[in-house]
Protein backbone atom coordinates (compact mmCIF):
# COMPACT_ATOMS: atom_id res chain seq x y z
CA UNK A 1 -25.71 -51.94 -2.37
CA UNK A 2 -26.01 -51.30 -5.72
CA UNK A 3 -27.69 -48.40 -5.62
CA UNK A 4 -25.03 -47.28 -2.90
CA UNK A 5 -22.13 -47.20 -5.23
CA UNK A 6 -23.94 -45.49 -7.74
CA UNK A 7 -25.08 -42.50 -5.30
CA UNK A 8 -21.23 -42.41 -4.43
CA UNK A 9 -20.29 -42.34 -8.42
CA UNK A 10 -22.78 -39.49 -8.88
CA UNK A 11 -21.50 -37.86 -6.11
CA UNK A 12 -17.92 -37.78 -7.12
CA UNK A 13 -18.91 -36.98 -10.81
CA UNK A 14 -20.74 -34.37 -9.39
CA UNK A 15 -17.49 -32.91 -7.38
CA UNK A 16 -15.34 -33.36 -10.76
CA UNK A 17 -17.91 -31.00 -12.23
CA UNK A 18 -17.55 -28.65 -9.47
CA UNK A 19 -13.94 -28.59 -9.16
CA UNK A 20 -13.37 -28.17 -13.08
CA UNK A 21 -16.12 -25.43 -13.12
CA UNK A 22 -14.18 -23.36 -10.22
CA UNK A 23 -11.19 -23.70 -12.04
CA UNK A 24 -12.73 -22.35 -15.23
CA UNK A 25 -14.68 -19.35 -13.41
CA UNK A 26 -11.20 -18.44 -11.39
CA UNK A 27 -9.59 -18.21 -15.07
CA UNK A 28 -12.23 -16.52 -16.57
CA UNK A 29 -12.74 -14.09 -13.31
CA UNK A 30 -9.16 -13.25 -13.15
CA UNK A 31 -8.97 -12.56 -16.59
CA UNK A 32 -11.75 -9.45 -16.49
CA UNK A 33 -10.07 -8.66 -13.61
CA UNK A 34 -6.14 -8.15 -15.84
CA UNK A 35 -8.58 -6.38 -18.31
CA UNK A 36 -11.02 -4.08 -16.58
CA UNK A 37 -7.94 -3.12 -14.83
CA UNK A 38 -6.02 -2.22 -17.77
CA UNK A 39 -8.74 -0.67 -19.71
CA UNK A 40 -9.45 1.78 -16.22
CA UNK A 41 -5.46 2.11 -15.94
CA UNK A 42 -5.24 4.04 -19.70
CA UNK A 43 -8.61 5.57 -18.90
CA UNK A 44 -7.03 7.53 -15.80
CA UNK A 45 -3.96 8.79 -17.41
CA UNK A 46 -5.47 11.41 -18.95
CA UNK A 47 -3.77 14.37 -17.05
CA UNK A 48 -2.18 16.38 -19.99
CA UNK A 49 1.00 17.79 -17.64
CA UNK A 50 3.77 16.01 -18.89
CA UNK A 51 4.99 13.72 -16.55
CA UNK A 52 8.85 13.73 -15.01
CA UNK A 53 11.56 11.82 -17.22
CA UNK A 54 15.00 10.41 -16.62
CA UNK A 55 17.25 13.48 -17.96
CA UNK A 56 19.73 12.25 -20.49
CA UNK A 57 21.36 15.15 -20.36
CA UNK A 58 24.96 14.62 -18.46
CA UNK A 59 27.28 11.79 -17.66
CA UNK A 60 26.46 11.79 -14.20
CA UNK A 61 22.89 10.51 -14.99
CA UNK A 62 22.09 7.15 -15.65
CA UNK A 63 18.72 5.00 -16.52
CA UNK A 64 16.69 3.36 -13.95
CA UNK A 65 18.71 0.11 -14.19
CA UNK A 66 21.94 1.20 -14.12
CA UNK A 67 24.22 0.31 -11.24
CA UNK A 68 26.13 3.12 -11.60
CA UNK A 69 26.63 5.37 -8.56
CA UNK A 70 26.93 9.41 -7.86
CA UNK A 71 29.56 9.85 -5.24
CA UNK A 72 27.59 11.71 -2.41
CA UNK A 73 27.54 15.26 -2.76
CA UNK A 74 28.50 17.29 0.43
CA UNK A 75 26.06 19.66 1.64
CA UNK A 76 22.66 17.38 0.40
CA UNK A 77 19.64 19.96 0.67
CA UNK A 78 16.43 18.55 2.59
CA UNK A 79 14.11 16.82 0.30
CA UNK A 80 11.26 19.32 1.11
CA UNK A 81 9.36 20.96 -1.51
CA UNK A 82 5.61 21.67 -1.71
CA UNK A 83 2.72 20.90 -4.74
CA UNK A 84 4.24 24.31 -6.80
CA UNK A 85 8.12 23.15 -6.48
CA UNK A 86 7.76 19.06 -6.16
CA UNK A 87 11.12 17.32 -4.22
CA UNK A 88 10.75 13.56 -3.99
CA UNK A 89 12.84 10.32 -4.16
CA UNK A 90 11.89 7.48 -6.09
CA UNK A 91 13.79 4.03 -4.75
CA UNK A 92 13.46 1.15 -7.37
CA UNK A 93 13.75 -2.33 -5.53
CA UNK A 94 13.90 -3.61 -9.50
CA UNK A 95 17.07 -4.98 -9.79
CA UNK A 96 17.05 -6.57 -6.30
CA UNK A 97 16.58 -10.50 -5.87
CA UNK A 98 12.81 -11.32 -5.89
CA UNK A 99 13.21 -14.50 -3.70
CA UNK A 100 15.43 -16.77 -2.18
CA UNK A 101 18.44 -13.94 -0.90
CA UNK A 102 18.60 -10.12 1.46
CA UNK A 103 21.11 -8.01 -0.69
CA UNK A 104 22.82 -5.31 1.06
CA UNK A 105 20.41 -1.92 0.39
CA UNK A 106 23.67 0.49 -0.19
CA UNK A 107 24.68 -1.37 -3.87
CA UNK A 108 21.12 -2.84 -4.49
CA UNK A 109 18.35 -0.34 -4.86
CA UNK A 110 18.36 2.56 -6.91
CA UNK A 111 17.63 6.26 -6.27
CA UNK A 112 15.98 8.69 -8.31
CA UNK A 113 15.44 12.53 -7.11
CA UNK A 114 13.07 14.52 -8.74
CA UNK A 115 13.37 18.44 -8.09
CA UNK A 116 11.18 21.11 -9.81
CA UNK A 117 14.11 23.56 -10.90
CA UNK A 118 15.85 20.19 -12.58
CA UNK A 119 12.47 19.35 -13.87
CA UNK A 120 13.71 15.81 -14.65
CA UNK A 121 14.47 12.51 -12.51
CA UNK A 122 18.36 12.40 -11.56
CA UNK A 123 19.87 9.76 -10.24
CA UNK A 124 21.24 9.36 -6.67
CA UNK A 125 22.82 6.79 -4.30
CA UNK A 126 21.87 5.90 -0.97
CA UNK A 127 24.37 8.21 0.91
CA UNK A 128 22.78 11.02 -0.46
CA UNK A 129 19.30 9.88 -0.20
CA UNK A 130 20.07 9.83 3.92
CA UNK A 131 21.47 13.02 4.03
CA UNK A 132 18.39 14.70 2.45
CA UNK A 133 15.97 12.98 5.46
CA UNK A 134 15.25 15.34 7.79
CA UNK A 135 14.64 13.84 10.79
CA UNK A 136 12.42 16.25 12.48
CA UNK A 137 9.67 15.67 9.75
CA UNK A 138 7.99 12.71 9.02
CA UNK A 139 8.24 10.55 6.04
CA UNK A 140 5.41 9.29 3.82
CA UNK A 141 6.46 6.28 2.07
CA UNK A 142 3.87 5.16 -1.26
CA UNK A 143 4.04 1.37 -2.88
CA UNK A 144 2.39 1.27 -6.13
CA UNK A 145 0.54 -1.79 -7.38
CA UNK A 146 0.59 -4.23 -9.97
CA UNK A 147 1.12 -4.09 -13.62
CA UNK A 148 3.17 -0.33 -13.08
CA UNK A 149 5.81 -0.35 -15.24
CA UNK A 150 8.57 2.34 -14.82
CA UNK A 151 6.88 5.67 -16.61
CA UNK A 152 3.73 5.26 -15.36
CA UNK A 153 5.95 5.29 -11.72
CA UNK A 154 7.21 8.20 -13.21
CA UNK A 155 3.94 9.90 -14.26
CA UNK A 156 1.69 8.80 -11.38
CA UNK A 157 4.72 9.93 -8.55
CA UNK A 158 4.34 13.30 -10.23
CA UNK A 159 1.06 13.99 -9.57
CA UNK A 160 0.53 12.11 -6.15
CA UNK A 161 3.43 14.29 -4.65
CA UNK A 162 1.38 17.82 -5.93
CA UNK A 163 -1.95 15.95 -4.49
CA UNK A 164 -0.93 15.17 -1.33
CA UNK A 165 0.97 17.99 -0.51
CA UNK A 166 -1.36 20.62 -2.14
CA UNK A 167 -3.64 19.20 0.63
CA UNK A 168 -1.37 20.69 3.43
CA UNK A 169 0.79 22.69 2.15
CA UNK A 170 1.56 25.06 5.13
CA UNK A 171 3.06 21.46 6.91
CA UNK A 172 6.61 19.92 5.68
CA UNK A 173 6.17 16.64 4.66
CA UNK A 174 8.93 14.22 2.74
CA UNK A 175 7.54 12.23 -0.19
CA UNK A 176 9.55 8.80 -0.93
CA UNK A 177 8.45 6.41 -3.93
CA UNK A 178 8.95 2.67 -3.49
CA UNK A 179 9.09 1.05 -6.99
CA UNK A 180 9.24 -2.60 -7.27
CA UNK A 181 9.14 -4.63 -10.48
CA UNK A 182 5.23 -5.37 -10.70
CA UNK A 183 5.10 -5.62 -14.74
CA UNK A 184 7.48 -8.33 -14.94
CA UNK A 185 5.77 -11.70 -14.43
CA UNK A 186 2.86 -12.16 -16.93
CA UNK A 187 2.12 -15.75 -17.40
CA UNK A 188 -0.33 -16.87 -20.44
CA UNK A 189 -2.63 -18.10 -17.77
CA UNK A 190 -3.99 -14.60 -15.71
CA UNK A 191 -4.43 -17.13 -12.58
CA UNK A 192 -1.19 -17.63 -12.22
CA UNK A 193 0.17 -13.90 -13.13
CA UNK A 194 -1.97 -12.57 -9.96
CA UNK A 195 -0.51 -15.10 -7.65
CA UNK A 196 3.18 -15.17 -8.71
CA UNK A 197 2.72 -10.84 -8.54
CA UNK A 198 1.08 -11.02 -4.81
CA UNK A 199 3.83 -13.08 -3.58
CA UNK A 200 6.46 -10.68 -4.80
CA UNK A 201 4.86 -7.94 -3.65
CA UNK A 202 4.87 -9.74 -0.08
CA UNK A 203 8.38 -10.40 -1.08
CA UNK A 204 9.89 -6.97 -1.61
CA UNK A 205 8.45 -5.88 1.90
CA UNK A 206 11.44 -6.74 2.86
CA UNK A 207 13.54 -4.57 0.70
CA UNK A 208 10.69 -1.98 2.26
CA UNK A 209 11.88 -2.89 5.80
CA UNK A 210 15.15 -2.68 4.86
CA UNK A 211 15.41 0.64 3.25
CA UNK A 212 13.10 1.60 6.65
CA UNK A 213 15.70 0.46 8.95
CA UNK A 214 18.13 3.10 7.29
CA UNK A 215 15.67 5.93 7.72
CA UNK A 216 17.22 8.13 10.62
CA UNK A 217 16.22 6.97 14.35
CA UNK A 218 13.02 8.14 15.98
CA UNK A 219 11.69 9.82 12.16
CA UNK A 220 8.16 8.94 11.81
CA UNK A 221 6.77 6.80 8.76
CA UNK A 222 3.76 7.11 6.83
CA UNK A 223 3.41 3.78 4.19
CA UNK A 224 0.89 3.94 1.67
CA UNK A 225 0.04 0.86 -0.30
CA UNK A 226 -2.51 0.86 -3.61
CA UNK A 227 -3.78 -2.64 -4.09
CA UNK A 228 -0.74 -5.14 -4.25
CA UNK A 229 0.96 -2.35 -2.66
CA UNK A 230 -0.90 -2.77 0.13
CA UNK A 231 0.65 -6.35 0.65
CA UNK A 232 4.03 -5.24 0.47
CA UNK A 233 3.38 -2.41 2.93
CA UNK A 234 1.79 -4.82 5.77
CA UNK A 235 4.68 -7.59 4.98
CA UNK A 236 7.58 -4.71 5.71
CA UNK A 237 5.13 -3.87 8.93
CA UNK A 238 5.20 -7.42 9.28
CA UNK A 239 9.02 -7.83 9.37
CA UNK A 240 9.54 -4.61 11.30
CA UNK A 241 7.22 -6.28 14.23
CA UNK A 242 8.97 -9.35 14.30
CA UNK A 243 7.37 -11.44 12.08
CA UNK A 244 8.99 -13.59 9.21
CA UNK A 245 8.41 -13.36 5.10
CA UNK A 246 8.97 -16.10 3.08
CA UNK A 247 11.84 -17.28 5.14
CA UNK A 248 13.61 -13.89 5.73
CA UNK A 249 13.93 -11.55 8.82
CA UNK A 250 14.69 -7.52 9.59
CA UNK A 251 16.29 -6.40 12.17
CA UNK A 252 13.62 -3.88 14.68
CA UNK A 253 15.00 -0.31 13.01
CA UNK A 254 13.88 1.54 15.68
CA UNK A 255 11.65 0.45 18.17
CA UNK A 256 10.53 4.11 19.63
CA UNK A 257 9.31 4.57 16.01
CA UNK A 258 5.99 5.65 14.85
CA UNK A 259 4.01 4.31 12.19
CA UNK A 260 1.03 4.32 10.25
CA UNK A 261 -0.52 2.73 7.34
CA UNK A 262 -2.93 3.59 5.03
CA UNK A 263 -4.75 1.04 2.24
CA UNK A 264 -6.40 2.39 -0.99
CA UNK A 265 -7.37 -0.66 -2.88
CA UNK A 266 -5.99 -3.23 -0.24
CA UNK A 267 -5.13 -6.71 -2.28
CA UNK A 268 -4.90 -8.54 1.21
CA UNK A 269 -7.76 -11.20 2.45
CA UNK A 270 -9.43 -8.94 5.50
CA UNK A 271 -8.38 -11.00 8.19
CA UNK A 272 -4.59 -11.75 7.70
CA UNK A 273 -4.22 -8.67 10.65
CA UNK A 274 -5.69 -11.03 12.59
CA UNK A 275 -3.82 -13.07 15.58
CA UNK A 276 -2.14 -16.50 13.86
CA UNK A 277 -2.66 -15.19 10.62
CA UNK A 278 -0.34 -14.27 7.62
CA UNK A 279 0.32 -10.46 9.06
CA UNK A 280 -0.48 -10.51 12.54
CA UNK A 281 2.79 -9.20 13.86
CA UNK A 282 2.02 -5.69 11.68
CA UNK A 283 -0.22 -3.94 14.22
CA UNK A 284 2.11 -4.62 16.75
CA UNK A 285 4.30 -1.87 15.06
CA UNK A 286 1.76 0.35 13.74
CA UNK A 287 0.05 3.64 15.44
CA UNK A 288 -2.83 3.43 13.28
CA UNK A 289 -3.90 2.11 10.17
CA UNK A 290 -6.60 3.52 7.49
CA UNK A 291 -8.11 1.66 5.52
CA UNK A 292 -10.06 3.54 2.09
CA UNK A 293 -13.26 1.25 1.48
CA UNK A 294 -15.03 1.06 -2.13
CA UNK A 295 -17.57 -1.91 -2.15
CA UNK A 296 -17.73 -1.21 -6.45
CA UNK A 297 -14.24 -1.94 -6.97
CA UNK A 298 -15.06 -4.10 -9.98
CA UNK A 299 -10.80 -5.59 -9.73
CA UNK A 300 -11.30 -6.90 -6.55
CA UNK A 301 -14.79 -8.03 -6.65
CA UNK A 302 -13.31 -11.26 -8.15
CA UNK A 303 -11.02 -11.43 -5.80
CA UNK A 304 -11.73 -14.41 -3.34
CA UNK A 305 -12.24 -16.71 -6.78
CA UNK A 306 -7.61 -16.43 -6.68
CA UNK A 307 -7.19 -19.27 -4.41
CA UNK A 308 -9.31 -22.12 -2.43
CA UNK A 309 -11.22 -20.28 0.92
CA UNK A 310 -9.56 -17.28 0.33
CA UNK A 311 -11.75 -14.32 1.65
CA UNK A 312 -12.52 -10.90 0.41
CA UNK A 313 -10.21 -7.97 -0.10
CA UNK A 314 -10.32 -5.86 2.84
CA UNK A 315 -10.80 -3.13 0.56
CA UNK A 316 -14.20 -4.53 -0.51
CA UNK A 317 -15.44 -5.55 2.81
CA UNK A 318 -13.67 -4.09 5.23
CA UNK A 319 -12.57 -5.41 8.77
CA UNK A 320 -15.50 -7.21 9.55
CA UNK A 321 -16.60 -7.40 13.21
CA UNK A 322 -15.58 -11.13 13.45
CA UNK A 323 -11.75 -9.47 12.90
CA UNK A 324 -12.41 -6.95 15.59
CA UNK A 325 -13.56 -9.37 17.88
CA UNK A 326 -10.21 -11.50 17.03
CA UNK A 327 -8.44 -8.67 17.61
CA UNK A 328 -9.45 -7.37 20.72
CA UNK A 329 -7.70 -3.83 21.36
CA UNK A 330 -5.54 -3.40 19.02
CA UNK A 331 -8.59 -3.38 16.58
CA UNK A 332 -9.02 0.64 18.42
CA UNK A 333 -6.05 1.43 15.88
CA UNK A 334 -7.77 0.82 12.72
CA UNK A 335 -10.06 3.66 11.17
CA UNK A 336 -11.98 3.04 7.72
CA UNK A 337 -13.36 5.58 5.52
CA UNK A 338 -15.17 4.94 2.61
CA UNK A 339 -14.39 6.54 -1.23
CA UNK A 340 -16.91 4.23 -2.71
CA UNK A 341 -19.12 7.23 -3.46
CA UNK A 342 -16.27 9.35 -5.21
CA UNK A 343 -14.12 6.45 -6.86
CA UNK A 344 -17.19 4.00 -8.06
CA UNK A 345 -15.85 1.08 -10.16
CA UNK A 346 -12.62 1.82 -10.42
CA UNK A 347 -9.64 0.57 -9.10
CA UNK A 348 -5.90 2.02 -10.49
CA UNK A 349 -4.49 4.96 -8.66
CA UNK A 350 -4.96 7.95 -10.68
CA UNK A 351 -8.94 7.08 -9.70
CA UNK A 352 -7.68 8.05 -6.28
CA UNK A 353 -5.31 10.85 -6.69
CA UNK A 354 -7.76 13.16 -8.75
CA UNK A 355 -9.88 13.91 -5.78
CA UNK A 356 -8.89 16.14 -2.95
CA UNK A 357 -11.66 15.10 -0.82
CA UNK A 358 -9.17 11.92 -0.20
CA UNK A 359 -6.30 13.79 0.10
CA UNK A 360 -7.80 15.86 2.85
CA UNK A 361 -9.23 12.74 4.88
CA UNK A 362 -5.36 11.77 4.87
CA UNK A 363 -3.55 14.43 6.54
CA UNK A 364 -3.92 13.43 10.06
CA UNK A 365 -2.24 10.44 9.50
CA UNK A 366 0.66 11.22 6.63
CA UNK A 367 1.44 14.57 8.82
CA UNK A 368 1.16 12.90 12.04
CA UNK A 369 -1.56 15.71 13.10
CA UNK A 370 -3.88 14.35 16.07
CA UNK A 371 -4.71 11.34 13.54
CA UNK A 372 -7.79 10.51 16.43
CA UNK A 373 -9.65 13.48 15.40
CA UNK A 374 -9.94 12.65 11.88
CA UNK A 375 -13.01 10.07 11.43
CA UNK A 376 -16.51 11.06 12.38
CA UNK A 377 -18.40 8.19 14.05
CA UNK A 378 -17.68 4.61 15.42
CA UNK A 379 -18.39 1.04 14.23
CA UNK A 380 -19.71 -0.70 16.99
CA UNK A 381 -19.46 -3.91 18.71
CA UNK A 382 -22.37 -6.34 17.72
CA UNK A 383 -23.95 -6.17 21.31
CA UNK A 384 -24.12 -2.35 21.09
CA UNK A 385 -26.40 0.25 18.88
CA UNK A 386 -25.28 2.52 16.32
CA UNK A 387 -23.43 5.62 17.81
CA UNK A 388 -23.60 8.58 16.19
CA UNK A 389 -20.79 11.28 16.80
CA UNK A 390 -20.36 14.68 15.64
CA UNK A 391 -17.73 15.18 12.90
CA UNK A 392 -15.30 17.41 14.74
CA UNK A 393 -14.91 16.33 18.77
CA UNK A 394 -12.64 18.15 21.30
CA UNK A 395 -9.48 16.76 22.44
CA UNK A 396 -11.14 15.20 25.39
CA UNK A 397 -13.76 13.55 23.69
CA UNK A 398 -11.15 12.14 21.22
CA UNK A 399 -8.98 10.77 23.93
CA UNK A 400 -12.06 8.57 25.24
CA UNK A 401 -13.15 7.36 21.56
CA UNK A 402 -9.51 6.06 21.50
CA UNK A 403 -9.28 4.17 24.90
CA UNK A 404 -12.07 2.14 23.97
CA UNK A 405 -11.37 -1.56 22.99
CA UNK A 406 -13.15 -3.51 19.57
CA UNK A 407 -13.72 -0.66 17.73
CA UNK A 408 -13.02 0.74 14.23
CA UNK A 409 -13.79 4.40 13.59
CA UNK A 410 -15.13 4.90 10.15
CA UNK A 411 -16.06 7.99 8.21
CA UNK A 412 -18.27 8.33 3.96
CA UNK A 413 -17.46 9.99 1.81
């Protein structure tokens, strides 16, 4: 008996240890994490154009926290410009509430427009940022990630307008920035500062769906998410299929709309897509969804050490088949292609937006031009052989890859 109770003494000393040594790793893993990423974030701004600034020049224009408002302008051009002129909006969700309250999008966000012949950031309101949304092209919507503050949103919008569009130029596209306020909760403990930061990303997905649902009817929407993003990308999908966020709903904008997604760093565990799980109403929404892969993101390699049983970042591993399997059909929507050979370690944006390569692999899907056609070969099921399949098919061909169940398409780089 004796020597019972000690076995169970050892064995609970022994789970102490374990406990307190997770704890310790999570701190210490989360910590490289804050610092790898900050040491590859100055690393990658290294682009000597000077990047866009708020214009002081004028009464009319105000600073990025203002709540002053322009009076809508009549006659509002179309925000259409190409990677020699650059014509974007970027919509701050900085001063909105961060929990706990829905504020009305008209008096809450703020709009900036930049223009090449102003050569500056001006500031805007929301009647004149609808007015300049053309419906008959499609909108590509990009969420920055954590620890941005509000020039390098500035600097890196710059230069991810000229990428993307340089990529396609001959096609119109319209460029919208979503800032939200991802360098203002640092805690002492790093732990802490990734959690609080990946539930406010989740959070302002609703300010996402909400600006969404004032995008005019039937105008397809692009969302691209970089790392935390990512999160608040699949939340707004989330919301816009139905789904609930931290207590708060969105009215369906327009259910006849189209929409894809696209990940580049995802900071989400790979199977909250999955049915019952944290985002499962997103794909219900969603045309497609592309997912960049890079297995030597050294950020998110500590990723699952954040929280008890979390999993890996889908970025990292990818949908795995288990999540296709949960899936089932929808799982056809998802296509993967993987940067890991062209981005390597890294993990801030500007890693992404210097290479072209990327940029071209994403015009299918941020044009809305036969996005089917765009990956190579097909992930099988786990009862079936590698297929291999040509990297350009016809129409016909693509048709059939599509209208098969439990499968990802995925294409290397």
């Amino acid at each position: 008996m004796l020597k019972k109770n000690r076995n169970h003494a050892s064995i609970n000393v022994f789970h102490r240890r374990m406990v307190s040594t997770r704890g310790l790793v999570e701190i210490f893993a989360t910590g490289l994490t804050l610092l790898l990423a900050g040491f590859s974030q100055v690393n990658a701004q290294n682009d000597p154009k000077p990047r866009p600034q708020i214009s002081q020049l004028g009464d009319d224009v105000v600073s990025p926290r203002s709540d002053t408002a322009i009076p809508a302008a009549a006659g509002v051009d179309i925000s259409l410009g190409d990677h020699c002129s650059p014509d974007y909006w970027i919509v701050s969700s900085r001063d909105c509430p961060q929990s706990g309250k829905q504020c009305d999008w008209s008096c809450c966000f703020d709009f900036f427009r930049f223009r090449n012949s102003d050569g500056c950031l001006r500031s805007g309101n929301a009647a004149e940022f609808q007015a300049s949304l053309n419906p008959d092209y499609p909108v590509c919507i990009v969420v920055h990630g954590s620890f941005v503050g509000w020039d390098d949103v500035c600097h890196q919008s710059y230069h991810t307008y000229r990428w993307l569009r340089k990529a396609c130029p001959e096609k119109p596209v319209q460029i919208v920035f979503f800032s939200w306020p991802s360098d203002s909760s640092v805690f002492p403990i790093p732990h802490h500062t990734i959690t609080k930061l990946g539930r406010m990303a989740e959070y302002n997905g609703v300010h996402l769906a909400t600006l969404i649902a004032h995008f005019p009817p039937t105008q397809p929407v692009t969302i691209l998410g970089h790392s935390h993003g990512t999160r608040t990308a699949v939340s707004a999908m989330h919301l816009l299929g139905g789904g609930c966020i931290q207590g708060r709903y969105v009215a369906d904008c327009d259910p006849s709309r189209r929409f894809h997604l696209i990940f580049a760093a995802g900071a989400i565990d790979h199977h909250w897509l999955n049915p019952g799980q944290r985002y499962d109403r997103a794909l219900c929404r969603t045309d497609c969804i592309v997912n960049l892969i890079n297995h030597r993101d050294i950020a998110l390699a500590f990723y699952p050490l954040r929280a008890p049983f979390a999993r890996q970042a889908v970025a990292i591993s990818g949908f795995t088949r288990r999540d296709v399997a949960s899936m089932g059909y929808p799982a056809s929507q998802i296509n993967e292609i993987d940067v890991t050979r062209l981005v390597g370690s890294h993990h801030m944006w500007p890693h992404y937006y210097r290479y072209p390569q990327i940029a071209s692999e994403l015009i299918p899907y941020v044009y809305f031009d036969h996005g089917d056609n765009a990956t190579p070969y097909m992930v099988p099921s786990e009862d079936e052989p590698p297929v291999s399949e040509p990297a350009s098919t016809t129409a016909a061909t693509s048709r059939a890859r599509s209208a098969r169940p439990y499968a990802i398409f995925r294409s290397a780089r």
